[in-house]
PDB file of N, CA and C in Angstrom:
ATOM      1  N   UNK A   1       0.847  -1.170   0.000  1.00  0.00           N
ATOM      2  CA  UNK A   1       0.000   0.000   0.000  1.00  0.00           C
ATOM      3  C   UNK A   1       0.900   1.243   0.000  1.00  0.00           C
ATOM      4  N   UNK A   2       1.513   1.644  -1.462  1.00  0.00           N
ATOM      5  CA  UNK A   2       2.421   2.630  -1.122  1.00  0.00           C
ATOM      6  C   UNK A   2       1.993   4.441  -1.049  1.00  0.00           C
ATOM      7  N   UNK A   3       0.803   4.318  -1.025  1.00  0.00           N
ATOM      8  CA  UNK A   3       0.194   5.683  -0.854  1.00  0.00           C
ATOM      9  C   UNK A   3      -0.845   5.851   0.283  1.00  0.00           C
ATOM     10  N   UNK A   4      -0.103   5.579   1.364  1.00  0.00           N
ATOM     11  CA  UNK A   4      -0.717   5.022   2.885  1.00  0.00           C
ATOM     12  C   UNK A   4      -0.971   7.221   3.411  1.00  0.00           C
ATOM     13  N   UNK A   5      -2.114   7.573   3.517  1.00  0.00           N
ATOM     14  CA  UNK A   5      -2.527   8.644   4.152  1.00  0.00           C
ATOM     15  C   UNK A   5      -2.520   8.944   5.846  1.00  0.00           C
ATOM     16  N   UNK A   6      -1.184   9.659   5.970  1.00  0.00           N
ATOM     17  CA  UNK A   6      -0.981   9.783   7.302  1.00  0.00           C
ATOM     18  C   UNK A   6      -2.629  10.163   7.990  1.00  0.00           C
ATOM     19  N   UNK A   7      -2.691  11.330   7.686  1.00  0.00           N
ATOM     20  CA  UNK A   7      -4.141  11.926   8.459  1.00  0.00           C
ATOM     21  C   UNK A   7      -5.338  10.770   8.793  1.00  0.00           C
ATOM     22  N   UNK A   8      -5.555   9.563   7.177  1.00  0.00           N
ATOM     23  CA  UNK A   8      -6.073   8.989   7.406  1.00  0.00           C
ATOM     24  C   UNK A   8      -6.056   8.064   8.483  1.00  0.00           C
ATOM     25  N   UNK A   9      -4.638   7.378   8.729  1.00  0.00           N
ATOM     26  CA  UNK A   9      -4.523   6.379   9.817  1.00  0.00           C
ATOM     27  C   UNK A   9      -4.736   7.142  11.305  1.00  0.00           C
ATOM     28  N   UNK A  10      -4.251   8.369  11.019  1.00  0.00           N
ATOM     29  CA  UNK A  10      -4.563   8.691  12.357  1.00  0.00           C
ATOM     30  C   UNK A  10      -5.793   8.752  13.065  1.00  0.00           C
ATOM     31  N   UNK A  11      -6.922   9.521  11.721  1.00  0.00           N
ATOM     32  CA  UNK A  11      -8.422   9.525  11.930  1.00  0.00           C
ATOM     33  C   UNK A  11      -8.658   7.813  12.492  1.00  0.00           C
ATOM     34  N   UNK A  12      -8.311   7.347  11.754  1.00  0.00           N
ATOM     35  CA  UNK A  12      -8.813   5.429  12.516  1.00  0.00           C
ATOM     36  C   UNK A  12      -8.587   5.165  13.341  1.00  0.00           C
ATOM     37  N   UNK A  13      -6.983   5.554  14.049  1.00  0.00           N
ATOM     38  CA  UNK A  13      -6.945   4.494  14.954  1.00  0.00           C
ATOM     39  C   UNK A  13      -7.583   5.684  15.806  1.00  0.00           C
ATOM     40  N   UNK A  14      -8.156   7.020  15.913  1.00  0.00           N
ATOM     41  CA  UNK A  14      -8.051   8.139  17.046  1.00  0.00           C
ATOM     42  C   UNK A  14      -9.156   7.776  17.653  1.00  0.00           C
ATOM     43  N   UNK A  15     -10.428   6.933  16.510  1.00  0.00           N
ATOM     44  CA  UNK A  15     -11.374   6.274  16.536  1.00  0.00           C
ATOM     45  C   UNK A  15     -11.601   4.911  16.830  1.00  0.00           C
ATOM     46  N   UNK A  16     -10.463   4.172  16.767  1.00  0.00           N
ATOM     47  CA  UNK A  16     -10.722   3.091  17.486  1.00  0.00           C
ATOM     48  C   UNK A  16     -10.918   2.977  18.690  1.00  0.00           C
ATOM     49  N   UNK A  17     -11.445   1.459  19.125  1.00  0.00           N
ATOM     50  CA  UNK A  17     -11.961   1.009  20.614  1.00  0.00           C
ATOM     51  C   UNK A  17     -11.432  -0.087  20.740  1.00  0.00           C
ATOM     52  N   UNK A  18     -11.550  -0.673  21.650  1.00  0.00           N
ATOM     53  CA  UNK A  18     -10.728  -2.157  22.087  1.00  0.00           C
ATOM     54  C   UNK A  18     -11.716  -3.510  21.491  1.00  0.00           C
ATOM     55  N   UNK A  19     -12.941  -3.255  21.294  1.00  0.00           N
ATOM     56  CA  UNK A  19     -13.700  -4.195  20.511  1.00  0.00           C
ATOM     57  C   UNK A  19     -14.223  -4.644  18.984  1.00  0.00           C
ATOM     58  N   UNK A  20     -14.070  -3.483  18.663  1.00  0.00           N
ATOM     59  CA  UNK A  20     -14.533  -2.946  17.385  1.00  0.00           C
ATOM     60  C   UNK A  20     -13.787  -3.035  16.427  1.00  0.00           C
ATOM     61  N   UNK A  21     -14.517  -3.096  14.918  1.00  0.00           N
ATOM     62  CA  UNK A  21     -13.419  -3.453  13.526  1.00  0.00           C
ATOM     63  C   UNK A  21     -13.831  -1.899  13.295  1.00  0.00           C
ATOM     64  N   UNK A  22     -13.207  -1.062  12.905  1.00  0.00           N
ATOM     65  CA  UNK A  22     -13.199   0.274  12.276  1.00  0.00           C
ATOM     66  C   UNK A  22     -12.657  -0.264  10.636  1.00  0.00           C
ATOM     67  N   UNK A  23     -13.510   0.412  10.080  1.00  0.00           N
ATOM     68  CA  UNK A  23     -13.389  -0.275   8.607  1.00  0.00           C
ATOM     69  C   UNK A  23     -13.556   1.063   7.580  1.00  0.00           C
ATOM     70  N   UNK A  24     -12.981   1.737   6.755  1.00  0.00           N
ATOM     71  CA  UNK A  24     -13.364   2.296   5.752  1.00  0.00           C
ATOM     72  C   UNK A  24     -13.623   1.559   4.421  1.00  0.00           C
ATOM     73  N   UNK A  25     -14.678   2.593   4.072  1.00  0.00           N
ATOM     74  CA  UNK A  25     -14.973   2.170   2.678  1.00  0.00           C
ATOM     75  C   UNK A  25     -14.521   2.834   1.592  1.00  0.00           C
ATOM     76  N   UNK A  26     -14.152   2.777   0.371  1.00  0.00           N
ATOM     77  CA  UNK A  26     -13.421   3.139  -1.135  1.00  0.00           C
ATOM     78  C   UNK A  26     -15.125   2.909  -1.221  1.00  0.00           C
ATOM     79  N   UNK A  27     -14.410   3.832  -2.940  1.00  0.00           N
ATOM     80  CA  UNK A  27     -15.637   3.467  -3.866  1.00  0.00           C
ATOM     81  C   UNK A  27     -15.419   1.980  -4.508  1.00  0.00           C
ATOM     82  N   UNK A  28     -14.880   1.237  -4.079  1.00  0.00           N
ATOM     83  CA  UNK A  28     -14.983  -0.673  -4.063  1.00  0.00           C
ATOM     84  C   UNK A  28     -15.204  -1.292  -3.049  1.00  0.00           C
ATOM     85  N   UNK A  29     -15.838  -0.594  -2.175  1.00  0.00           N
ATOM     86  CA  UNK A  29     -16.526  -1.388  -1.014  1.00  0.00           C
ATOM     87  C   UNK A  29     -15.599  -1.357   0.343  1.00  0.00           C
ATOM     88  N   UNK A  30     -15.698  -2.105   1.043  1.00  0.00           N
ATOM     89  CA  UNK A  30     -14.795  -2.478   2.329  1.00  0.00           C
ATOM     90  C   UNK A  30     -13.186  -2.191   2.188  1.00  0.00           C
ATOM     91  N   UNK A  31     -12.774  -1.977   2.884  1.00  0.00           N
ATOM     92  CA  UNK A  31     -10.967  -1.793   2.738  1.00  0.00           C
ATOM     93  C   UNK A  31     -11.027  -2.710   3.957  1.00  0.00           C
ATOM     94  N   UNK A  32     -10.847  -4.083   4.149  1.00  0.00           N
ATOM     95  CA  UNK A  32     -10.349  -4.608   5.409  1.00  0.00           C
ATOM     96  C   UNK A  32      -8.923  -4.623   5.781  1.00  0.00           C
ATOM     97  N   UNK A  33      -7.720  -4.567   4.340  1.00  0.00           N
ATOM     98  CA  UNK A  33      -6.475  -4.133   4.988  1.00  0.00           C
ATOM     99  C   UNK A  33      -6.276  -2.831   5.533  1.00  0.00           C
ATOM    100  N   UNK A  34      -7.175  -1.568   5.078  1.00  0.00           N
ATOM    101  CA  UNK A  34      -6.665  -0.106   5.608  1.00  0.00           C
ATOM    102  C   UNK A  34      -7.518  -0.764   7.209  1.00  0.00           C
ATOM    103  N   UNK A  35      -8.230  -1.030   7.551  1.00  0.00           N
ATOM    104  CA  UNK A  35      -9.202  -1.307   9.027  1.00  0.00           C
ATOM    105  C   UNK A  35      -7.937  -1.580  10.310  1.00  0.00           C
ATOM    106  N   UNK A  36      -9.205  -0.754  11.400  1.00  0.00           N
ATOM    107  CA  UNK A  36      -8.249  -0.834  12.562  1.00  0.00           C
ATOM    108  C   UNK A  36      -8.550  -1.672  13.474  1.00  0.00           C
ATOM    109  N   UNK A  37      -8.197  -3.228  13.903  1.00  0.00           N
ATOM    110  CA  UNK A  37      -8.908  -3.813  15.021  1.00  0.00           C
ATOM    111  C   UNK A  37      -8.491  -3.813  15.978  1.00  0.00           C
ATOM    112  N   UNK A  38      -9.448  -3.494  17.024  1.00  0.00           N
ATOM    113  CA  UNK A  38      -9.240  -3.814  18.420  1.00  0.00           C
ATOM    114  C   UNK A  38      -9.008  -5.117  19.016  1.00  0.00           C
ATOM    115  N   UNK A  39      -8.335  -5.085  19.952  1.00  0.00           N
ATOM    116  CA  UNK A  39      -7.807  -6.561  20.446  1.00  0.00           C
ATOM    117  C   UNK A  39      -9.006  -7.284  21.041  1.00  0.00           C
ATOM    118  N   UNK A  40     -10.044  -6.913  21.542  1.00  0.00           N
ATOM    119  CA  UNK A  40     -11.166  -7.258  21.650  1.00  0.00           C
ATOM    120  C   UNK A  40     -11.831  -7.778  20.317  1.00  0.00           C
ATOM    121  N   UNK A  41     -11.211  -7.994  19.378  1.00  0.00           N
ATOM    122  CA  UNK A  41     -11.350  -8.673  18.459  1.00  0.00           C
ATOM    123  C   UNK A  41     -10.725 -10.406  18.295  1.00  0.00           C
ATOM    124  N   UNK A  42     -10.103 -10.263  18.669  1.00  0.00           N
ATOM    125  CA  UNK A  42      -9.080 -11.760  19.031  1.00  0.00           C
ATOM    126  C   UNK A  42      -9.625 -12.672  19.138  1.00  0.00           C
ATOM    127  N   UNK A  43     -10.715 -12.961  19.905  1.00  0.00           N
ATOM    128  CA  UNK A  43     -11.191 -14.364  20.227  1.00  0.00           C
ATOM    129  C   UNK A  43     -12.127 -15.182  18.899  1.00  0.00           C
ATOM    130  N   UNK A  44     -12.798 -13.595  18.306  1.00  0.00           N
ATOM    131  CA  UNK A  44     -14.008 -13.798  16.956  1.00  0.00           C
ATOM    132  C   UNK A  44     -12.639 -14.307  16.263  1.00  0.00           C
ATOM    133  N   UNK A  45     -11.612 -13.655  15.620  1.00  0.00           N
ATOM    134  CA  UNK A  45     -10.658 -14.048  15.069  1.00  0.00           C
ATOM    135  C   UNK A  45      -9.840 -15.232  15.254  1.00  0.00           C
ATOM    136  N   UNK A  46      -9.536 -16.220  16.345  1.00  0.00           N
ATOM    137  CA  UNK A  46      -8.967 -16.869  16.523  1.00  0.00           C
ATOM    138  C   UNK A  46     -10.247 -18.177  16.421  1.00  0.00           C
ATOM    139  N   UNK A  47     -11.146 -17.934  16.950  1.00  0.00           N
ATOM    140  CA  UNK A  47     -12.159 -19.033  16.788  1.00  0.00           C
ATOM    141  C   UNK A  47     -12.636 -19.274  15.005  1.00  0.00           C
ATOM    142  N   UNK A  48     -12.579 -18.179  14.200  1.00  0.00           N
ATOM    143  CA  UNK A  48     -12.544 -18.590  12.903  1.00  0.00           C
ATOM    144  C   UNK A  48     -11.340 -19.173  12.582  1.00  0.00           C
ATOM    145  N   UNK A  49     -10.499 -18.642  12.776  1.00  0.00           N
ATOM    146  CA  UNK A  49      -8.987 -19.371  11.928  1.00  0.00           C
ATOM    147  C   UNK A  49      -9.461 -20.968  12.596  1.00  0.00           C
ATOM    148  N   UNK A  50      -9.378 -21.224  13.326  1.00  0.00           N
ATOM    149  CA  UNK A  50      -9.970 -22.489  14.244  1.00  0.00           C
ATOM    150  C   UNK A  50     -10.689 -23.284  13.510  1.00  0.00           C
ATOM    151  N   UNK A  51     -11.751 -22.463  12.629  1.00  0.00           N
ATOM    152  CA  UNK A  51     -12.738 -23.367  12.136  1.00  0.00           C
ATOM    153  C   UNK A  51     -12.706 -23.599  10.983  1.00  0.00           C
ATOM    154  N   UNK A  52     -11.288 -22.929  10.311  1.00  0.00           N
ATOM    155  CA  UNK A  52     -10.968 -22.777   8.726  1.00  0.00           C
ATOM    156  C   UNK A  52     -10.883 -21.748   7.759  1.00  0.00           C
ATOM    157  N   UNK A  53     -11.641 -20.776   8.376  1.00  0.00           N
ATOM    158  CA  UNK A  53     -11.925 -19.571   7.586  1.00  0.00           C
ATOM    159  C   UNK A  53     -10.750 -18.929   7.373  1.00  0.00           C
ATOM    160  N   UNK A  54     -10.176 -18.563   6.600  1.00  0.00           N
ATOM    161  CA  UNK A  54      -8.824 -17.933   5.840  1.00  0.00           C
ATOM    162  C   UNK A  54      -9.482 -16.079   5.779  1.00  0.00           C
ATOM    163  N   UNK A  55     -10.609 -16.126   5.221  1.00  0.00           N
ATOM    164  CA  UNK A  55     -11.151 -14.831   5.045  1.00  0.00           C
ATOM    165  C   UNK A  55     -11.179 -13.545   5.913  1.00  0.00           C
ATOM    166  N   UNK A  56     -10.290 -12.511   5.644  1.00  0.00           N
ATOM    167  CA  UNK A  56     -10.657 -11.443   6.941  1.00  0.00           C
ATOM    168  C   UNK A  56     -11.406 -11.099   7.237  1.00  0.00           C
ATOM    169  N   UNK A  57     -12.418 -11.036   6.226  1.00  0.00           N
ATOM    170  CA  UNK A  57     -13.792 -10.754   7.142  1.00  0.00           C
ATOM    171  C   UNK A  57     -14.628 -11.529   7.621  1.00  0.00           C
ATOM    172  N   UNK A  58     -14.187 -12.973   7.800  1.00  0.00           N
ATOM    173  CA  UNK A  58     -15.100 -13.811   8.129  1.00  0.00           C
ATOM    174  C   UNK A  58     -15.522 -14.036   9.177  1.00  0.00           C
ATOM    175  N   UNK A  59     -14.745 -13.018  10.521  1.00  0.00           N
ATOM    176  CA  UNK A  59     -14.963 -13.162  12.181  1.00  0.00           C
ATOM    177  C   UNK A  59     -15.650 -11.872  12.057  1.00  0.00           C
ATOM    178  N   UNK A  60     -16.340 -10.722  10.950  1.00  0.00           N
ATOM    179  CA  UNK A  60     -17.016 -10.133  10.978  1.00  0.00           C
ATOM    180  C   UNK A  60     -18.583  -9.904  11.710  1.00  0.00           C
ATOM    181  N   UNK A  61     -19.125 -10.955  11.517  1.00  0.00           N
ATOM    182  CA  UNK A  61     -20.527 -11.399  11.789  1.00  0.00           C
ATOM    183  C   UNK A  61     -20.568 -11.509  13.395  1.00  0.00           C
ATOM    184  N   UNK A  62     -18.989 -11.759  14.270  1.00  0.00           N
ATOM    185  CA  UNK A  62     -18.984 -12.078  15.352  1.00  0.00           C
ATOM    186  C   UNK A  62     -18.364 -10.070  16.358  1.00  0.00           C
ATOM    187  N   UNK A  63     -18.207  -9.756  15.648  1.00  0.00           N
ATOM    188  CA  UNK A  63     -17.913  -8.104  16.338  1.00  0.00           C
ATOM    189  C   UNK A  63     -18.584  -7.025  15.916  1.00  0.00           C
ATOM    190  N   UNK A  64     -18.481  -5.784  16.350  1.00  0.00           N
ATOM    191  CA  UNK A  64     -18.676  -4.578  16.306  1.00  0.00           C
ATOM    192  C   UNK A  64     -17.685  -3.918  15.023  1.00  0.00           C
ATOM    193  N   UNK A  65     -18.616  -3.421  13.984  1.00  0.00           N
ATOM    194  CA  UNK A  65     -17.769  -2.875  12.735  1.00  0.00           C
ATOM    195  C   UNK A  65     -18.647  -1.436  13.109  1.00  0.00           C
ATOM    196  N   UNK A  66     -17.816  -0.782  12.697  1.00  0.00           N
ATOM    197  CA  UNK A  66     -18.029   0.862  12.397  1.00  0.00           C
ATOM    198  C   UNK A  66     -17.378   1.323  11.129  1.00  0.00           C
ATOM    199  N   UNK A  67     -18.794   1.177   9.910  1.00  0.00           N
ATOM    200  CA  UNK A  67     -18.109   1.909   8.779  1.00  0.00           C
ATOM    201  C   UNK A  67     -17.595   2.818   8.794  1.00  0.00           C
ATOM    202  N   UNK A  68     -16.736   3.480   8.168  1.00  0.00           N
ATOM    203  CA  UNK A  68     -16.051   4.689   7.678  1.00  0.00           C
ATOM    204  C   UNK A  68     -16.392   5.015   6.494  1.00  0.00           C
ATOM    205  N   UNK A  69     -17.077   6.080   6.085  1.00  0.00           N
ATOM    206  CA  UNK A  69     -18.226   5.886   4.915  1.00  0.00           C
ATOM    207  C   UNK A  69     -17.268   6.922   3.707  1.00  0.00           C
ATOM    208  N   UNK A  70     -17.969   6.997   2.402  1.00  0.00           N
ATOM    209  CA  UNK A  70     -17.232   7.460   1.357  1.00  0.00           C
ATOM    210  C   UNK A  70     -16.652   8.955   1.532  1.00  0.00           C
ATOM    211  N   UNK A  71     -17.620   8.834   2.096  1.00  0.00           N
ATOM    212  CA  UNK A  71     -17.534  11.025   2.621  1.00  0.00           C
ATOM    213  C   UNK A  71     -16.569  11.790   3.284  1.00  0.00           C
ATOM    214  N   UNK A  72     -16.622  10.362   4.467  1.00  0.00           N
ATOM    215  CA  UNK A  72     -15.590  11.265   5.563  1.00  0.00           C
ATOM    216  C   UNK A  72     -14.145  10.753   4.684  1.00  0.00           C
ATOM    217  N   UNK A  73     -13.722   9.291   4.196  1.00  0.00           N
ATOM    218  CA  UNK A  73     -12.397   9.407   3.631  1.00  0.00           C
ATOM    219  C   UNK A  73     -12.592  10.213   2.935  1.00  0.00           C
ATOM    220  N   UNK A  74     -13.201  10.432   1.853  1.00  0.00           N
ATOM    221  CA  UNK A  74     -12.605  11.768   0.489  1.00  0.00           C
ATOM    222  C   UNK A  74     -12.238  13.052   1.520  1.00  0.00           C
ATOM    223  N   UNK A  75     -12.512  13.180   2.655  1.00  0.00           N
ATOM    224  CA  UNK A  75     -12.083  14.473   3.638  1.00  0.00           C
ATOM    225  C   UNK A  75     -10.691  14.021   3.767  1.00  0.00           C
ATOM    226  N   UNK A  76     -10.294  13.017   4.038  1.00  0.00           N
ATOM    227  CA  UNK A  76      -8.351  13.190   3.975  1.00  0.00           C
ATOM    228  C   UNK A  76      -7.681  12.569   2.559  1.00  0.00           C
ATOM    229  N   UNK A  77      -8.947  11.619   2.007  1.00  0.00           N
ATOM    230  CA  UNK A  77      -7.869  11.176   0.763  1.00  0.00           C
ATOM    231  C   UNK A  77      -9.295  11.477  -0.532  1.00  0.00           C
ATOM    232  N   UNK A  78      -9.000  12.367  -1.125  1.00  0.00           N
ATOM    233  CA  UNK A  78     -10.382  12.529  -2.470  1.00  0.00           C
ATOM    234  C   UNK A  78      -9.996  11.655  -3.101  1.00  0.00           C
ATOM    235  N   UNK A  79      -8.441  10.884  -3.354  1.00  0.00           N
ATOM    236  CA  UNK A  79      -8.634   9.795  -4.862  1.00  0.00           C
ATOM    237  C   UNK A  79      -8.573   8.924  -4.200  1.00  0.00           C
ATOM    238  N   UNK A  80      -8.843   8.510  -2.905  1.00  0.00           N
ATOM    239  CA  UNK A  80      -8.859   7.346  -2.175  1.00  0.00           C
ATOM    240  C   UNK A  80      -7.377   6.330  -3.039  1.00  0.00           C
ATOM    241  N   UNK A  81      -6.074   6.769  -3.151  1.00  0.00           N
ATOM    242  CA  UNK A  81      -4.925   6.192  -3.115  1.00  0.00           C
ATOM    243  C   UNK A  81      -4.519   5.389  -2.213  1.00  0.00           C
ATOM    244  N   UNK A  82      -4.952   6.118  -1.025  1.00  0.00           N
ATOM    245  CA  UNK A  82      -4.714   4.953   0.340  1.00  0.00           C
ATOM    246  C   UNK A  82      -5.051   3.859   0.207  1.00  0.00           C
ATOM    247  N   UNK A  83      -6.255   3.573  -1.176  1.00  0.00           N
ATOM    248  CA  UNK A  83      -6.059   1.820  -1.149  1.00  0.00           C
ATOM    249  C   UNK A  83      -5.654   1.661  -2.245  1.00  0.00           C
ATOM    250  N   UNK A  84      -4.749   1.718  -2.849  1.00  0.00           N
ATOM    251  CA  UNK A  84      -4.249   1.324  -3.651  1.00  0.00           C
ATOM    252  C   UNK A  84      -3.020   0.037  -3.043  1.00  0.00           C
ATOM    253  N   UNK A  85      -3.054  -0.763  -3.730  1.00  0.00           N
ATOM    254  CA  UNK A  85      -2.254  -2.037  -3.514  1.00  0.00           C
ATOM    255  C   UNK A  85      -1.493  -2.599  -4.697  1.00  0.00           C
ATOM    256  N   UNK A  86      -0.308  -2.890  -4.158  1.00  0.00           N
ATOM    257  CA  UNK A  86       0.764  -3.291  -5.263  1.00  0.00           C
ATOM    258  C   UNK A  86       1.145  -5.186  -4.450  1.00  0.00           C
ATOM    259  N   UNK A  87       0.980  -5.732  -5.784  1.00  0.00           N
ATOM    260  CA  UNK A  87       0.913  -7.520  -5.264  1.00  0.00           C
ATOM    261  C   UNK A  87       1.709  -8.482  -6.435  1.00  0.00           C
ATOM    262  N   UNK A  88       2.121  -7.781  -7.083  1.00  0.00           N
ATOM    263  CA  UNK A  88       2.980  -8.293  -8.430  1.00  0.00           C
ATOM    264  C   UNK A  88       4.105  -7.126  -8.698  1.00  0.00           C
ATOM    265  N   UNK A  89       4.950  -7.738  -9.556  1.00  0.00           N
ATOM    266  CA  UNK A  89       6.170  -6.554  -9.802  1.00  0.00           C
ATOM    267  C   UNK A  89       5.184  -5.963 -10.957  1.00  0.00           C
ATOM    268  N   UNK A  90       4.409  -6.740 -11.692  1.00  0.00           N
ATOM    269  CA  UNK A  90       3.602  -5.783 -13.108  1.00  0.00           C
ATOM    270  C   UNK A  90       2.712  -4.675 -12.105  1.00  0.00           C
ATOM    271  N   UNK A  91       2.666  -4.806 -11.447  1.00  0.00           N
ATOM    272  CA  UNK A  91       1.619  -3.803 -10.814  1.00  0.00           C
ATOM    273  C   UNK A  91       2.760  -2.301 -10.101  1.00  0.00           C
ATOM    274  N   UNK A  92       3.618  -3.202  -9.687  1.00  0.00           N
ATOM    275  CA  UNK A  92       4.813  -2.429  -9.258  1.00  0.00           C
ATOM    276  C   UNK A  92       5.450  -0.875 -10.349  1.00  0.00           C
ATOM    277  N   UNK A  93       5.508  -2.137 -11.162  1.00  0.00           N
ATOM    278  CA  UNK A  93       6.570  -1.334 -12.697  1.00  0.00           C
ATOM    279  C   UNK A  93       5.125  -0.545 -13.089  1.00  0.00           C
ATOM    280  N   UNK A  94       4.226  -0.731 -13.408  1.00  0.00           N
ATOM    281  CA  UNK A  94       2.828   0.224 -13.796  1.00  0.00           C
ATOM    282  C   UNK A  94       2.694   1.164 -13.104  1.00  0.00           C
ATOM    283  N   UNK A  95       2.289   1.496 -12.012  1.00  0.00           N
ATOM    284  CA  UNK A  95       2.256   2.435 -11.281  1.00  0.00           C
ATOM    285  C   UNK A  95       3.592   3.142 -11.141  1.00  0.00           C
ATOM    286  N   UNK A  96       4.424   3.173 -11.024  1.00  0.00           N
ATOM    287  CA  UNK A  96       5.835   3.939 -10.883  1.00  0.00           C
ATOM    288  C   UNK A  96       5.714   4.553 -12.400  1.00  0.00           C
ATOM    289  N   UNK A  97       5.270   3.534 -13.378  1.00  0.00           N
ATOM    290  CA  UNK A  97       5.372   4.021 -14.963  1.00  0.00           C
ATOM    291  C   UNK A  97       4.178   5.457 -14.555  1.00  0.00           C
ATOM    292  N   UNK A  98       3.589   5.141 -14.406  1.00  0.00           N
ATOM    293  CA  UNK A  98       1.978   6.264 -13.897  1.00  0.00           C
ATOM    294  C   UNK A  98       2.420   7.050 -13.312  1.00  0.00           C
ATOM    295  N   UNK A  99       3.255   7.307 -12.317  1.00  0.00           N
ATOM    296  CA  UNK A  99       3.886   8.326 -11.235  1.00  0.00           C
ATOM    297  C   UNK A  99       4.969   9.270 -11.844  1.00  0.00           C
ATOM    298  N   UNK A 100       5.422   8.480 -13.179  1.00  0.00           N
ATOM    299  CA  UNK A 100       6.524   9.380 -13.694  1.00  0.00           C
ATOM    300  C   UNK A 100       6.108  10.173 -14.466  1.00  0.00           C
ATOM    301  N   UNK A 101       5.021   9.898 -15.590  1.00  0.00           N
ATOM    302  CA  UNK A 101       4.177  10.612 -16.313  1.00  0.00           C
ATOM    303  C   UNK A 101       2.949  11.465 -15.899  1.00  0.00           C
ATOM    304  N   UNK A 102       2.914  11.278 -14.313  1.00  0.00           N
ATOM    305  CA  UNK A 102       1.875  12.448 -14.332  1.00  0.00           C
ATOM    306  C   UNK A 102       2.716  13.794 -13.509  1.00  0.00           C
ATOM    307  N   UNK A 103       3.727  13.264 -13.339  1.00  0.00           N
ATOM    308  CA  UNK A 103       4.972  14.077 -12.839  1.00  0.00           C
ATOM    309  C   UNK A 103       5.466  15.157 -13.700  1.00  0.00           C
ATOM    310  N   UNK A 104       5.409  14.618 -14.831  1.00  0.00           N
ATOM    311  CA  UNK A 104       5.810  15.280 -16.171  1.00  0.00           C
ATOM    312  C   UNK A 104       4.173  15.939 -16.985  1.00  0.00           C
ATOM    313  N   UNK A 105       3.246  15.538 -16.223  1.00  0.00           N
ATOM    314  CA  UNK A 105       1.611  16.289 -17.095  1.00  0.00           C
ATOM    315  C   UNK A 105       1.159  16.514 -15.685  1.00  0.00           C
ATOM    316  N   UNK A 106       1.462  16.885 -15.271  1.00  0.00           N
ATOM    317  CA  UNK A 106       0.919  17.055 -13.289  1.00  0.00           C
ATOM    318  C   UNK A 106      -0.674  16.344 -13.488  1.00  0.00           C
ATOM    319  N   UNK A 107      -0.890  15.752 -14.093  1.00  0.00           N
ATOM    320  CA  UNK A 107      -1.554  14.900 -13.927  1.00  0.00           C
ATOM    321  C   UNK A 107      -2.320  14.347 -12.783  1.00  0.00           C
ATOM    322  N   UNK A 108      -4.119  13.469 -12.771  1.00  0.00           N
ATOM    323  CA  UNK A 108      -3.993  12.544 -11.786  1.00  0.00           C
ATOM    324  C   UNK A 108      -3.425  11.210 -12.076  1.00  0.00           C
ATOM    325  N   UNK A 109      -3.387  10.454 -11.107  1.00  0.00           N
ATOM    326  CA  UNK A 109      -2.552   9.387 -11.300  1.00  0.00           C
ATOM    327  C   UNK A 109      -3.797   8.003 -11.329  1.00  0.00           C
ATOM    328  N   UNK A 110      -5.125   8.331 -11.526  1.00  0.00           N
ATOM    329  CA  UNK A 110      -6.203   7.219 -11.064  1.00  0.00           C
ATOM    330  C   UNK A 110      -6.415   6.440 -11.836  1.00  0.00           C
ATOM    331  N   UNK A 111      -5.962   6.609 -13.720  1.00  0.00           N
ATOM    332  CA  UNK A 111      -5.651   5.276 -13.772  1.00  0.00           C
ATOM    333  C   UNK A 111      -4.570   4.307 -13.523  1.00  0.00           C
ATOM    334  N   UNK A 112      -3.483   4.976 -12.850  1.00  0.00           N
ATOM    335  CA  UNK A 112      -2.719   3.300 -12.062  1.00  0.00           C
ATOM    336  C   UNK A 112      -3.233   2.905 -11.228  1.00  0.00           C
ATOM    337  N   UNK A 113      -3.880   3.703  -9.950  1.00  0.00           N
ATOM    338  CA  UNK A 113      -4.864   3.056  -8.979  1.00  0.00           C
ATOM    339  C   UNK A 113      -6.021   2.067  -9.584  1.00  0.00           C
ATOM    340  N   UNK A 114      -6.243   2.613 -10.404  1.00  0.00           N
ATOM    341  CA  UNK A 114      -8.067   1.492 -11.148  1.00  0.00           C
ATOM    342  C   UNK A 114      -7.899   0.282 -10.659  1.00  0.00           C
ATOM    343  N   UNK A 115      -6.764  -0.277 -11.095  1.00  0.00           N
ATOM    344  CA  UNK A 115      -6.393  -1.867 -11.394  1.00  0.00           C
ATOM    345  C   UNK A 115      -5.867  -1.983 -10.266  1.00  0.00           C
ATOM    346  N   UNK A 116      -5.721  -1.489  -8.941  1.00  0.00           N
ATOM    347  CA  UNK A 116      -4.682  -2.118  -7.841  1.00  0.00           C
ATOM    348  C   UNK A 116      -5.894  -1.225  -6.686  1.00  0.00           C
ATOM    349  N   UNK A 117      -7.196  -1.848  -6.564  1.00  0.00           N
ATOM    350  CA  UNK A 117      -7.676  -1.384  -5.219  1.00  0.00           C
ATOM    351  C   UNK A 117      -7.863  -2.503  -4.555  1.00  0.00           C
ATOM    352  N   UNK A 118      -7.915  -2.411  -3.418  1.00  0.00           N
ATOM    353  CA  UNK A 118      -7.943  -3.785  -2.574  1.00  0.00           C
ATOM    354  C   UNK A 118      -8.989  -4.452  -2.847  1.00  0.00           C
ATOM    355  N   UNK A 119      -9.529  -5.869  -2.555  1.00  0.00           N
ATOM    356  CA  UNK A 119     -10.744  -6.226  -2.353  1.00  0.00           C
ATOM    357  C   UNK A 119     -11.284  -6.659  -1.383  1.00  0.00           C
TER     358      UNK A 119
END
């Protein structure tokens, strides 16, 4: 996640609680890697891994989520970059290719993000 929004993490965790999944949403739905959990999360989490579930959100159903809705992120990140995710070197070399050319057209940079938002 190489366009990680200071302000943003701070807004999350300033908002976190010891039970609760704090979760923002992109315009692609859930961000469960940007999310902040409370350790009061542990047991929902450990009793799924337990039962097989690989899925991060699958100890969901068992805690307290507090969306983070489209509105308030575009208040620290408008191109929502913060989720952008790099998981291959092609995704790597693309985006850096994207970063150099909008450097040179001051450009936005949202189509290298398109293809690399979390799911």
């Amino acid at each position: 996640m190489p366009y990680l929004n200071n302000d943003l993490v701070r807004h999350l965790a300033g908002r976190a609680d010891a039970g609760s999944v704090f979760i923002p949403e992109g315009p692609a739905g859930l961000e469960p890697l940007h999310a902040v959990y409370g350790k009061g999360c542990l047991g929902a989490i450990e009793e799924t891994l337990m039962a097989g579930e690989r899925r991060i959100m699958s100890f969901f159903d068992r805690v307290s989520i507090v969306r983070i809705n489209t509105e308030q992120i575009a208040g620290f990140d408008p191109s929502f970059a913060s989720f952008c995710n790099i998981n291959t070197p092609e995704e790597y070399f693309r985006l850096r290719g994207c970063e150099r050319d909008n450097v040179a057209s001051d450009g936005p940079f949202e189509e290298a993000l398109a293809g690399n938002r979390n799911d």
